[in-house]
Protein backbone atom coordinates (compact mmCIF):
# COMPACT_ATOMS: atom_id res chain seq x y z
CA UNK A 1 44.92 241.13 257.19
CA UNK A 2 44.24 240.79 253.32
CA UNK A 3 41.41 238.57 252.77
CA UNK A 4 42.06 235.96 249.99
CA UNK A 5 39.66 234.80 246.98
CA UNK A 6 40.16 231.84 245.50
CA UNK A 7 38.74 230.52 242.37
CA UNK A 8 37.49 227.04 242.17
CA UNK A 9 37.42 225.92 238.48
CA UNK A 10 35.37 222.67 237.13
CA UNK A 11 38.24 220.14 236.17
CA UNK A 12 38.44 219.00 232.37
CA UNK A 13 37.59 215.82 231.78
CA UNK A 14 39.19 214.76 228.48
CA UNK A 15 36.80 211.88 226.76
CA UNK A 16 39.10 209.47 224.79
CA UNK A 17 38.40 209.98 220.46
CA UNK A 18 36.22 206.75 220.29
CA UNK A 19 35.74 205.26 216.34
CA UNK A 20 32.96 202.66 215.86
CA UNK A 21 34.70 198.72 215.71
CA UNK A 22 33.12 198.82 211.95
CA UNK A 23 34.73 202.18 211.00
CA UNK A 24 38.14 200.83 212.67
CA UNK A 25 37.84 197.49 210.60
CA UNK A 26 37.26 199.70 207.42
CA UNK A 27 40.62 201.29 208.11
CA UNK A 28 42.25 197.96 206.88
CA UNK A 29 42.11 197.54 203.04
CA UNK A 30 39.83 194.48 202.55
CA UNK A 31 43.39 192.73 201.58
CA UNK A 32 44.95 193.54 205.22
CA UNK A 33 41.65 192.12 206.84
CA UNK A 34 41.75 188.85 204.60
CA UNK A 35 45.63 188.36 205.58
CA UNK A 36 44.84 189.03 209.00
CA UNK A 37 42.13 186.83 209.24
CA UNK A 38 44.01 184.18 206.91
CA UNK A 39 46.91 184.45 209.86
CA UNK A 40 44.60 183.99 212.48
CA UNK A 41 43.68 180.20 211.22
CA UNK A 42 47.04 178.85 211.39
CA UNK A 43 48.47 177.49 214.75
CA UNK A 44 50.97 179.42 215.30
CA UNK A 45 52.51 182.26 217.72
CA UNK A 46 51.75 184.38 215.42
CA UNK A 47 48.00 183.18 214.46
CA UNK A 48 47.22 183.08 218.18
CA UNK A 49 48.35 186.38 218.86
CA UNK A 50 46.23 187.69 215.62
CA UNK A 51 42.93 185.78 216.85
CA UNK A 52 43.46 187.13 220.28
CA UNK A 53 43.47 190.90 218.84
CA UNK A 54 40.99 190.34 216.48
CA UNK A 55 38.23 188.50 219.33
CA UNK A 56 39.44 191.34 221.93
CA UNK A 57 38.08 193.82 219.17
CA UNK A 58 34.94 192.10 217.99
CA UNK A 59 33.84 192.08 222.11
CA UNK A 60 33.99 195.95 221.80
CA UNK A 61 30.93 198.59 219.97
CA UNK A 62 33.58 201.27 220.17
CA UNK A 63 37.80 201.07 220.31
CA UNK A 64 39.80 203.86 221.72
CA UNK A 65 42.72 204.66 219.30
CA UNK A 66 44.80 205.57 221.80
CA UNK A 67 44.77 202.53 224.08
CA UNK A 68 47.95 200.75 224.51
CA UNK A 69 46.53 196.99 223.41
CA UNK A 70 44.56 198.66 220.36
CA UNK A 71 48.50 200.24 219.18
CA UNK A 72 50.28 197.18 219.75
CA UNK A 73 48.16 194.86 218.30
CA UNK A 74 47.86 196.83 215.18
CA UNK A 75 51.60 198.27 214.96
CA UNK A 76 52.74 193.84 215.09
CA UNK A 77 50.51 193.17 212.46
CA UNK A 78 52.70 195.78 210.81
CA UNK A 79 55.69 194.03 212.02
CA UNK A 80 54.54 190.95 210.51
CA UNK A 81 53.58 193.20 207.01
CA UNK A 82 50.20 192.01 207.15
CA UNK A 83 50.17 195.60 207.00
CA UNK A 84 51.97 197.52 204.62
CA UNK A 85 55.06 200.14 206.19
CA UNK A 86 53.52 203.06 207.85
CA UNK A 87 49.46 201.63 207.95
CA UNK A 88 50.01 200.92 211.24
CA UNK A 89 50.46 205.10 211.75
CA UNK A 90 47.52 205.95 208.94
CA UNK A 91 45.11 203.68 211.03
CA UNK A 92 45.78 204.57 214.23
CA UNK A 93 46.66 208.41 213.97
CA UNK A 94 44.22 209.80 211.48
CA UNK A 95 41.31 211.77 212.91
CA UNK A 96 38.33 210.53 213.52
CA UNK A 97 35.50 211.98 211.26
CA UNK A 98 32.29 212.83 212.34
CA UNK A 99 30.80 209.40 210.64
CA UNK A 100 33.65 207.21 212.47
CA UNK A 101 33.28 208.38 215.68
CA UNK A 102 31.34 205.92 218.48
């Protein structure tokens, strides 16, 4: 009978890229945060929906680009051009630097 060996190897745990909330908020052009901010006054839909993504960031030290809230909330405030076409990629997709990251 052949005798068997098998290898037991640690499993990967794969930390999410984490960016600091101030480094995320410095993403936006100082004009996108003023519009955004500026929506999120008004009472509508749409200012609602702005507050809400904007209060559900400022309860966090550190925001994970890659959760599914984080890309939709940024990605309709492109919808809405509060962001200009293709910031909502730029913000969410570049790499995190060394200084950015929580």
């Amino acid at each position: 009978m052949t005798q068997r060996v098998f290898k037991i190897e640690k499993p990967v745990i794969v930390k999410p890229d984490l960016i600091t909330l101030g480094f995320f908020l410095l993403r936006l052009t100082q004009a996108e945060r003023i519009a955004i901010r500026m929506l999120a006054t008004e009472q509508t839909e749409q200012g609602f929906v702005a507050l809400d993504f904007m209060k559900l960031l400022e309860t966090q030290t550190a925001i994970n680009l890659q959760q599914p809230q984080v890309r939709q909330g940024i990605e309709f405030l492109e919808q809405l051009t509060l962001l200009g076409e293709g910031r909502a990629s730029e913000i969410l997709d570049a790499p995190i630097t060394d200084e950015e990251r929580a």
